[in-house]
PDB file of N, CA and C in Angstrom:
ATOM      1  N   UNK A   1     141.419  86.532 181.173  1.00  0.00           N
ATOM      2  CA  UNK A   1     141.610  85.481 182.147  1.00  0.00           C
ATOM      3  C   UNK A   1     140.914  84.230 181.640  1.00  0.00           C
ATOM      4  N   UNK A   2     141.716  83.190 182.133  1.00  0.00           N
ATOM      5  CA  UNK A   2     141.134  81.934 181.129  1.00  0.00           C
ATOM      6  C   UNK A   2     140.170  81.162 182.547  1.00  0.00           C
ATOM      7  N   UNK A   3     139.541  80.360 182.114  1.00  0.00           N
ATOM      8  CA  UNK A   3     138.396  79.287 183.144  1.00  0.00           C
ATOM      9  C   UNK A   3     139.663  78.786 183.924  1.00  0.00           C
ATOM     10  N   UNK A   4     140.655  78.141 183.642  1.00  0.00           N
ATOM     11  CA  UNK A   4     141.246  77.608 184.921  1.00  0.00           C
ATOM     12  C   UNK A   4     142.286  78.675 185.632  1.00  0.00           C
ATOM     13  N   UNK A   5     142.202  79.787 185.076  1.00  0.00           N
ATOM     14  CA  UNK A   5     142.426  80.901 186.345  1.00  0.00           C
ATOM     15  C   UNK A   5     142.223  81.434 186.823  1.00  0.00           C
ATOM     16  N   UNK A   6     140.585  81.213 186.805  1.00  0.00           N
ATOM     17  CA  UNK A   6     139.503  81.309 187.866  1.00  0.00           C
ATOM     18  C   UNK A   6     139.449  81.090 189.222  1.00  0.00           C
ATOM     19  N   UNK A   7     139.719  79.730 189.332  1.00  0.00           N
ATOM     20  CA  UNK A   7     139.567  79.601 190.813  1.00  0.00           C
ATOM     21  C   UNK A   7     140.889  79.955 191.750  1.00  0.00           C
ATOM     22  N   UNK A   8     141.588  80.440 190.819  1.00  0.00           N
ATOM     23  CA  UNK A   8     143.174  81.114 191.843  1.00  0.00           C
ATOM     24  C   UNK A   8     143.054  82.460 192.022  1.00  0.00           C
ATOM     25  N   UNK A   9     141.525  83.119 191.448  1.00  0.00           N
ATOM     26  CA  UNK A   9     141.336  84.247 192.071  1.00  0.00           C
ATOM     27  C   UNK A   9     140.198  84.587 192.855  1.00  0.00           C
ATOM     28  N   UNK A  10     139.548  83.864 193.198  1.00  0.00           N
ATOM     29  CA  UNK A  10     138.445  83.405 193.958  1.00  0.00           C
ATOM     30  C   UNK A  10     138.703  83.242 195.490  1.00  0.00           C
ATOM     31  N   UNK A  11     138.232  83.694 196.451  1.00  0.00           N
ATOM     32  CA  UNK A  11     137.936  83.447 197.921  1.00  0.00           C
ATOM     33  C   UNK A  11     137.366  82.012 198.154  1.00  0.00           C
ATOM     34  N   UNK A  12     138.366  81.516 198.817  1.00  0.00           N
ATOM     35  CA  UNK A  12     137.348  79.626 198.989  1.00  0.00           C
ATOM     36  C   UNK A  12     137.677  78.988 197.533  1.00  0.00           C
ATOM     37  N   UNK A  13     137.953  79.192 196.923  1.00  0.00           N
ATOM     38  CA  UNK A  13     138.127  78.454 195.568  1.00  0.00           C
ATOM     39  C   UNK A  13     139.245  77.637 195.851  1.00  0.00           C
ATOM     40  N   UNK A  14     139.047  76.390 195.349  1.00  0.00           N
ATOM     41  CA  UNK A  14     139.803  75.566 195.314  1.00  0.00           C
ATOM     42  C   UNK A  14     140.445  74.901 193.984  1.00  0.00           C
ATOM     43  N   UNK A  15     141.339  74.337 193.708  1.00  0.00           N
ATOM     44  CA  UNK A  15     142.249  73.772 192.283  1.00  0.00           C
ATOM     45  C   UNK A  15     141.414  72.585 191.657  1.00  0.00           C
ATOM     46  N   UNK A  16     140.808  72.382 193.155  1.00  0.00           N
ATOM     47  CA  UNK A  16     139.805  70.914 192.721  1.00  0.00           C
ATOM     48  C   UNK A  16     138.338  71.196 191.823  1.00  0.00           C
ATOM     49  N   UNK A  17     138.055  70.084 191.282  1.00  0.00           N
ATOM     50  CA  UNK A  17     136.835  70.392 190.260  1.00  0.00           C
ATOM     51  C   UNK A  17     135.446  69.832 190.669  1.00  0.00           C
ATOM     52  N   UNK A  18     136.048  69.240 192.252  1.00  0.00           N
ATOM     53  CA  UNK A  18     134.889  68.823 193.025  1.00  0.00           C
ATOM     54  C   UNK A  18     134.034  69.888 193.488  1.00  0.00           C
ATOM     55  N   UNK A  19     133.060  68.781 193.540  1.00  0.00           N
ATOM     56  CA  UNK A  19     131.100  69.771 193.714  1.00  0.00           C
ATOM     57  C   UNK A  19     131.541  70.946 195.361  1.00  0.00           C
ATOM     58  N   UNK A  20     132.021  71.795 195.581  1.00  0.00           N
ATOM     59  CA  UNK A  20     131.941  72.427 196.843  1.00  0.00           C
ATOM     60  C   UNK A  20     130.830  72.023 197.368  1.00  0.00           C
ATOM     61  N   UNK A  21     129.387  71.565 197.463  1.00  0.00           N
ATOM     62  CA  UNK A  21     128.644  71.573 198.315  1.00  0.00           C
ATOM     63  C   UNK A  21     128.573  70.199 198.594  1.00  0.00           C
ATOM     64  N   UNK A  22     129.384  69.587 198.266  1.00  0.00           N
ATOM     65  CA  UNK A  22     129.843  68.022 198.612  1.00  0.00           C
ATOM     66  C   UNK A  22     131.250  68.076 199.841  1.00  0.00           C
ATOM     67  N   UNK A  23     131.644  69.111 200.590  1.00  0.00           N
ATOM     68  CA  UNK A  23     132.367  69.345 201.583  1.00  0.00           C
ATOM     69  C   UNK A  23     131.972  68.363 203.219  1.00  0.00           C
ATOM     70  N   UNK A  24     132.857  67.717 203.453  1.00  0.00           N
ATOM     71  CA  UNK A  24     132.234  67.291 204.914  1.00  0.00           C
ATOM     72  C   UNK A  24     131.963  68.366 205.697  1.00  0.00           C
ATOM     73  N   UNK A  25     130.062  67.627 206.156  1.00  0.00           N
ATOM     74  CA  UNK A  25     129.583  68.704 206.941  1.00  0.00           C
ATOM     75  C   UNK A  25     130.456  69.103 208.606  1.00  0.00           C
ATOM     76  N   UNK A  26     131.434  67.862 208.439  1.00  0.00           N
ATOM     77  CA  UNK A  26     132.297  68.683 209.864  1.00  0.00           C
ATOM     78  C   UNK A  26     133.056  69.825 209.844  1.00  0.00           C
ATOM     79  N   UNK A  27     133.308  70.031 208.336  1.00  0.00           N
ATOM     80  CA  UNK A  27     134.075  71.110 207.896  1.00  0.00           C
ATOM     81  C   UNK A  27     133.540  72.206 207.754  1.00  0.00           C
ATOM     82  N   UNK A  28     131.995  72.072 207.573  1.00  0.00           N
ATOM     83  CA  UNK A  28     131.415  73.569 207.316  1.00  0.00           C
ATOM     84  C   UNK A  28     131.387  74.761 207.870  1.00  0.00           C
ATOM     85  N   UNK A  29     131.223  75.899 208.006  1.00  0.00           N
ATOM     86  CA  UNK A  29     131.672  76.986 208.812  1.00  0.00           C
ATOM     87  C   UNK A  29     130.510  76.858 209.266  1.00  0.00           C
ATOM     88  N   UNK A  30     129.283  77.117 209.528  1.00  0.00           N
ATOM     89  CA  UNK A  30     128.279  77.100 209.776  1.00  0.00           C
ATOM     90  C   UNK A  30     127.559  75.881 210.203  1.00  0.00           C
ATOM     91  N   UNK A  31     128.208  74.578 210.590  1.00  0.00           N
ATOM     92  CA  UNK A  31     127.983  73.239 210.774  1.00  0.00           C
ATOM     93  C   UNK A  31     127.723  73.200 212.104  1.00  0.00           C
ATOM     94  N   UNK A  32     127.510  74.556 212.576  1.00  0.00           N
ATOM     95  CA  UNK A  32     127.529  74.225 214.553  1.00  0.00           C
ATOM     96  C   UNK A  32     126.029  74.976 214.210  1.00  0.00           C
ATOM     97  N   UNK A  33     125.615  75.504 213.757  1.00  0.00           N
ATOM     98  CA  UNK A  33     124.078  76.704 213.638  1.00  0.00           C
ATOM     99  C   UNK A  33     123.145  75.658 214.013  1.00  0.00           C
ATOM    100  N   UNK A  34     121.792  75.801 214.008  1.00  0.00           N
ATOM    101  CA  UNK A  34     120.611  74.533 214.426  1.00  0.00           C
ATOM    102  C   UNK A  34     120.179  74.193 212.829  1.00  0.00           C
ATOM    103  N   UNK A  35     120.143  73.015 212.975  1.00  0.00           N
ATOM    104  CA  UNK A  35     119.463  72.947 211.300  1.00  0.00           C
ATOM    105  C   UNK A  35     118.578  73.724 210.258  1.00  0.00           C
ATOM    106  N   UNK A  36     118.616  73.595 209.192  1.00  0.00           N
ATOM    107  CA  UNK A  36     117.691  75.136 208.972  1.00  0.00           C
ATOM    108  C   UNK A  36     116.110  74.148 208.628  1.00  0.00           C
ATOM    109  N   UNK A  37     115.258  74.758 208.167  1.00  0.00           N
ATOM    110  CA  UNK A  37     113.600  74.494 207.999  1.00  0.00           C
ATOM    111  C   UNK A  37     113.835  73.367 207.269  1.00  0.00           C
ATOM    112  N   UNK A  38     114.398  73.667 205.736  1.00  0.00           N
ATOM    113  CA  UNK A  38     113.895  72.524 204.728  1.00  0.00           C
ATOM    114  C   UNK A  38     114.837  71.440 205.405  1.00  0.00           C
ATOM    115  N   UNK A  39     116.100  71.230 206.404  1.00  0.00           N
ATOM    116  CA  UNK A  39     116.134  70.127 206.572  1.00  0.00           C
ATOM    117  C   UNK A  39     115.762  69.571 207.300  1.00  0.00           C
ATOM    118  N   UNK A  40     114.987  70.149 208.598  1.00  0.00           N
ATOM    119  CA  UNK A  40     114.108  69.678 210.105  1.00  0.00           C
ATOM    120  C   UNK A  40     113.303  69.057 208.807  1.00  0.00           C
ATOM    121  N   UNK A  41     112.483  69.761 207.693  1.00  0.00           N
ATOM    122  CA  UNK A  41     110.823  69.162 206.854  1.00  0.00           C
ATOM    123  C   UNK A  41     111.351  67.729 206.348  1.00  0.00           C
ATOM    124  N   UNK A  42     112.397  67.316 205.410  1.00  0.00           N
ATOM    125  CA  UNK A  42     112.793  66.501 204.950  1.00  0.00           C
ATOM    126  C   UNK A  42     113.711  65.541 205.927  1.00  0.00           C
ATOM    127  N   UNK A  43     114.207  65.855 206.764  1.00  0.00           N
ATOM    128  CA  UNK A  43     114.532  65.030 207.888  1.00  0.00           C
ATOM    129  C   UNK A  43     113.580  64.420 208.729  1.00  0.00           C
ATOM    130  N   UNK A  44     112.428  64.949 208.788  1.00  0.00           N
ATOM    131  CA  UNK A  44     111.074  64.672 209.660  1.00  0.00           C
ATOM    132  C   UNK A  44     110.400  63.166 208.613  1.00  0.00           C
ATOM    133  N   UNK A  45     110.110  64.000 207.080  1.00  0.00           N
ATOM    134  CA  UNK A  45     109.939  62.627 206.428  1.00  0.00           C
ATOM    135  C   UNK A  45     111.005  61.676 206.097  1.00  0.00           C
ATOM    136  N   UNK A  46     112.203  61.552 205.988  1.00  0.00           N
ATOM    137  CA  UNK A  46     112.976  60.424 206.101  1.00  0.00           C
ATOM    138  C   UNK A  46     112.903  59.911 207.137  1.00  0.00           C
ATOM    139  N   UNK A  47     112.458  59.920 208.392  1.00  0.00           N
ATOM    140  CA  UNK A  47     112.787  59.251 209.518  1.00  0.00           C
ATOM    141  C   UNK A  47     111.211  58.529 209.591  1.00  0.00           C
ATOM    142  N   UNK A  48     110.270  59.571 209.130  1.00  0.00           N
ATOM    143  CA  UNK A  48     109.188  58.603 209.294  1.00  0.00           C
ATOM    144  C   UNK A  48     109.225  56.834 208.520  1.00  0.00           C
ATOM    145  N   UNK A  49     110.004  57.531 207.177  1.00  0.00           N
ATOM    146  CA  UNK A  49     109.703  56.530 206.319  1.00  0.00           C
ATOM    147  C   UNK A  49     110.696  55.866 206.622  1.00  0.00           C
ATOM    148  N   UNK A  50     112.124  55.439 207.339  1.00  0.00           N
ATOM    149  CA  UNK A  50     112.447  54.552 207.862  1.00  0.00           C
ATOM    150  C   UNK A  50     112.550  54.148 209.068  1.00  0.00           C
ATOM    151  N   UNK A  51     111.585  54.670 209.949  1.00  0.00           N
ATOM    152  CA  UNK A  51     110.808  53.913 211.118  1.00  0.00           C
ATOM    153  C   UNK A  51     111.685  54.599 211.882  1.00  0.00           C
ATOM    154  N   UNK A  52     112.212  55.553 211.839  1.00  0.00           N
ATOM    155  CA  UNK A  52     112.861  56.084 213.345  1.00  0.00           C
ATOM    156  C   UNK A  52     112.707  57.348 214.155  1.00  0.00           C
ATOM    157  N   UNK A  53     113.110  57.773 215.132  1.00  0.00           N
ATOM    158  CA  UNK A  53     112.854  58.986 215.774  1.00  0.00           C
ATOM    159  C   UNK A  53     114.180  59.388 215.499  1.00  0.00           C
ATOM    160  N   UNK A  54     114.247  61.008 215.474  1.00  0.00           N
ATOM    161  CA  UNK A  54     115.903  61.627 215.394  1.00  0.00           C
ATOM    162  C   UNK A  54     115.318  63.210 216.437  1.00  0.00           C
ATOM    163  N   UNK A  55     116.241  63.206 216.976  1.00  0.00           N
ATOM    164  CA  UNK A  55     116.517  64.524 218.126  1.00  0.00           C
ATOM    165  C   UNK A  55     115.909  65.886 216.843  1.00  0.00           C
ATOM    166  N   UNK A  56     115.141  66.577 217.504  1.00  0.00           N
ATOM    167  CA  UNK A  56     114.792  67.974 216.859  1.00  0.00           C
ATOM    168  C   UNK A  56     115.832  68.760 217.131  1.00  0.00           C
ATOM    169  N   UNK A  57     116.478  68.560 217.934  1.00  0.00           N
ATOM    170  CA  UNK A  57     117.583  69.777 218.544  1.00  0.00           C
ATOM    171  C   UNK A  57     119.055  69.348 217.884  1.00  0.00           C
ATOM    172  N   UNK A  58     118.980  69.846 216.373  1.00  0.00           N
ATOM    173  CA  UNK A  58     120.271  68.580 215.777  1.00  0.00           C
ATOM    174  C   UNK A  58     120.607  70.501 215.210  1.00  0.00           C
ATOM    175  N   UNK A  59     122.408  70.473 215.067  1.00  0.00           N
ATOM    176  CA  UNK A  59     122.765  71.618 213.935  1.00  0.00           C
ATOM    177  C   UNK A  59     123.137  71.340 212.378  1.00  0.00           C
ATOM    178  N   UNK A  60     123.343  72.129 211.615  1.00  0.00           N
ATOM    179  CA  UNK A  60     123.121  72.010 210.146  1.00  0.00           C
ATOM    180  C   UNK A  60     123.958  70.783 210.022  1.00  0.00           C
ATOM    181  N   UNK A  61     124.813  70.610 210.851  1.00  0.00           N
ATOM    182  CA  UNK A  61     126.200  69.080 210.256  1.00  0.00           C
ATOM    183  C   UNK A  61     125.286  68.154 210.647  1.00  0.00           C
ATOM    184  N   UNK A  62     124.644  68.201 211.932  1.00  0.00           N
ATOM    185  CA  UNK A  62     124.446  66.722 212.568  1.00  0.00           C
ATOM    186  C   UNK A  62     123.485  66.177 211.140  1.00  0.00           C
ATOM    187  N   UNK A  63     122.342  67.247 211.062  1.00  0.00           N
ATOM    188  CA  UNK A  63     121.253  67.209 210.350  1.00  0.00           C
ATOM    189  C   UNK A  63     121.606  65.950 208.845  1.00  0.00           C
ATOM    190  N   UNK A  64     122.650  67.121 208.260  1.00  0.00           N
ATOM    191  CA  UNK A  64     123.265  66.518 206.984  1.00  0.00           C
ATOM    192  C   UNK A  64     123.610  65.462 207.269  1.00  0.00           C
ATOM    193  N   UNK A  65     124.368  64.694 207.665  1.00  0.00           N
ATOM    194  CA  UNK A  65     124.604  63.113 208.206  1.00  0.00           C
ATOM    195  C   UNK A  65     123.377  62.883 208.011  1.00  0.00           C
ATOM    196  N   UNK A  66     122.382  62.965 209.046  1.00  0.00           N
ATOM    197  CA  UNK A  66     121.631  62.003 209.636  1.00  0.00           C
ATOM    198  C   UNK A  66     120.652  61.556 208.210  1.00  0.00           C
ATOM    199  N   UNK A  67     120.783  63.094 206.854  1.00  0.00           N
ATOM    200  CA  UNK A  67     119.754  62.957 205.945  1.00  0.00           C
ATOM    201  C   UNK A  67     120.530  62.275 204.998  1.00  0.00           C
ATOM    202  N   UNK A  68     121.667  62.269 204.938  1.00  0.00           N
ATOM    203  CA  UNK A  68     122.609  60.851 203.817  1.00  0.00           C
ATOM    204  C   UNK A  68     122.441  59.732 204.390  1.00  0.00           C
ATOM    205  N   UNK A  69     122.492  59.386 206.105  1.00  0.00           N
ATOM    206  CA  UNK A  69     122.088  58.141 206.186  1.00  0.00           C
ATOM    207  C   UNK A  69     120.823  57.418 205.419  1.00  0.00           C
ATOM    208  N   UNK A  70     119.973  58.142 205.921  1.00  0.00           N
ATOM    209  CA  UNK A  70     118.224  57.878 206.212  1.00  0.00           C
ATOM    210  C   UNK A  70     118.474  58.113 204.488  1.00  0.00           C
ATOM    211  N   UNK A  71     118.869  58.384 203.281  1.00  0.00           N
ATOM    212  CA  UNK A  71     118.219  59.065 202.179  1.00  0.00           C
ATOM    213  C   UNK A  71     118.420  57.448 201.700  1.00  0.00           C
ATOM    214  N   UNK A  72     120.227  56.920 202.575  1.00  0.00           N
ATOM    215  CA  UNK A  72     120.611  55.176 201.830  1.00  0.00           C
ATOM    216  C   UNK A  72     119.722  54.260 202.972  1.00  0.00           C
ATOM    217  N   UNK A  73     119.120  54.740 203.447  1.00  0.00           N
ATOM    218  CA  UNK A  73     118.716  53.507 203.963  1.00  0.00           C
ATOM    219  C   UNK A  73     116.983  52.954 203.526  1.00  0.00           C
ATOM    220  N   UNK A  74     116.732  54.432 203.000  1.00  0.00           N
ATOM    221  CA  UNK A  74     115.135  54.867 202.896  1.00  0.00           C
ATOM    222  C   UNK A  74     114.827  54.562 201.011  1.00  0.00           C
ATOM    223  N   UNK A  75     116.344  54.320 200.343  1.00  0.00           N
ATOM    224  CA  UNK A  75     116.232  54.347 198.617  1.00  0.00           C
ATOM    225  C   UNK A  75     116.216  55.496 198.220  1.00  0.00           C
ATOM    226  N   UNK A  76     116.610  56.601 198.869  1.00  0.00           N
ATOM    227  CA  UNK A  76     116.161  58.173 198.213  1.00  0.00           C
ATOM    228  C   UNK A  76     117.797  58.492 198.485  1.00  0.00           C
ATOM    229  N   UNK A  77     119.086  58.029 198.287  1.00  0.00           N
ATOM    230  CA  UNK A  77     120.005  57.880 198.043  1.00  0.00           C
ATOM    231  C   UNK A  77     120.362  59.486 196.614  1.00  0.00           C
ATOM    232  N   UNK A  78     121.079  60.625 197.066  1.00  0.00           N
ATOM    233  CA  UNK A  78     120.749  61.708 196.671  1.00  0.00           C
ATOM    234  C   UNK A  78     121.615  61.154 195.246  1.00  0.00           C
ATOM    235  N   UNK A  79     122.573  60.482 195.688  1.00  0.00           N
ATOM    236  CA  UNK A  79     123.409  60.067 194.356  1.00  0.00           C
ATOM    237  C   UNK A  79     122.854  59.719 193.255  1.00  0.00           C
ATOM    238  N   UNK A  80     121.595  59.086 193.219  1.00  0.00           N
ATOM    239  CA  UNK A  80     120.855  58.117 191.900  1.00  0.00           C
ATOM    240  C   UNK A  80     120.198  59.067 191.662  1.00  0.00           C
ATOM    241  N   UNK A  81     119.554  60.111 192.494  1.00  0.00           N
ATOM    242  CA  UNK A  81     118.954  61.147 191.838  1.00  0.00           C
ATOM    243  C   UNK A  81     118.975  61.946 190.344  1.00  0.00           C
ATOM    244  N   UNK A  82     117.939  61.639 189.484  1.00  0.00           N
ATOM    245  CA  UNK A  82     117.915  62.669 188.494  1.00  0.00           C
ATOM    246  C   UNK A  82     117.769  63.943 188.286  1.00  0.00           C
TER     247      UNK A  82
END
């Protein structure tokens, strides 16, 4: 079996060569659950460091938003990341 007939035998695999964990978090199966730890910890410091309060009672989607906002608004923008 060759690499690109890989993902036509795969569960969830897609034709595309995009990052799967780059999926909109509205789409996620698990996007309704409560946020998990490391993103309440790192959501707690992005909000400090751009001056705002955010609801503790957020689920894994809301969470994800709220930490791409705050990451472009704060310079910690996950994209420039090395």
């Amino acid at each position: 079996m060759s690499d690109t007939d890989h993902t036509d035998n795969v569960l969830g695999a897609t034709a595309s060569t995009d990052n799967p964990a780059a999926k909109d978090p509205s789409d996620w199966v698990t996007g309704d659950e409560p946020m998990t730890a490391p993103q309440r910890s790192y959501l707690d410091t992005l909000a400090r460091e751009a001056g705002e309060e955010i609801s503790a009672d957020l689920t894994k989607a809301e969470a994800s938003e709220h930490i791409e906002r705050l990451q472009a608004k704060t310079g910690r923008d996950s994209s420039t990341d090395a």
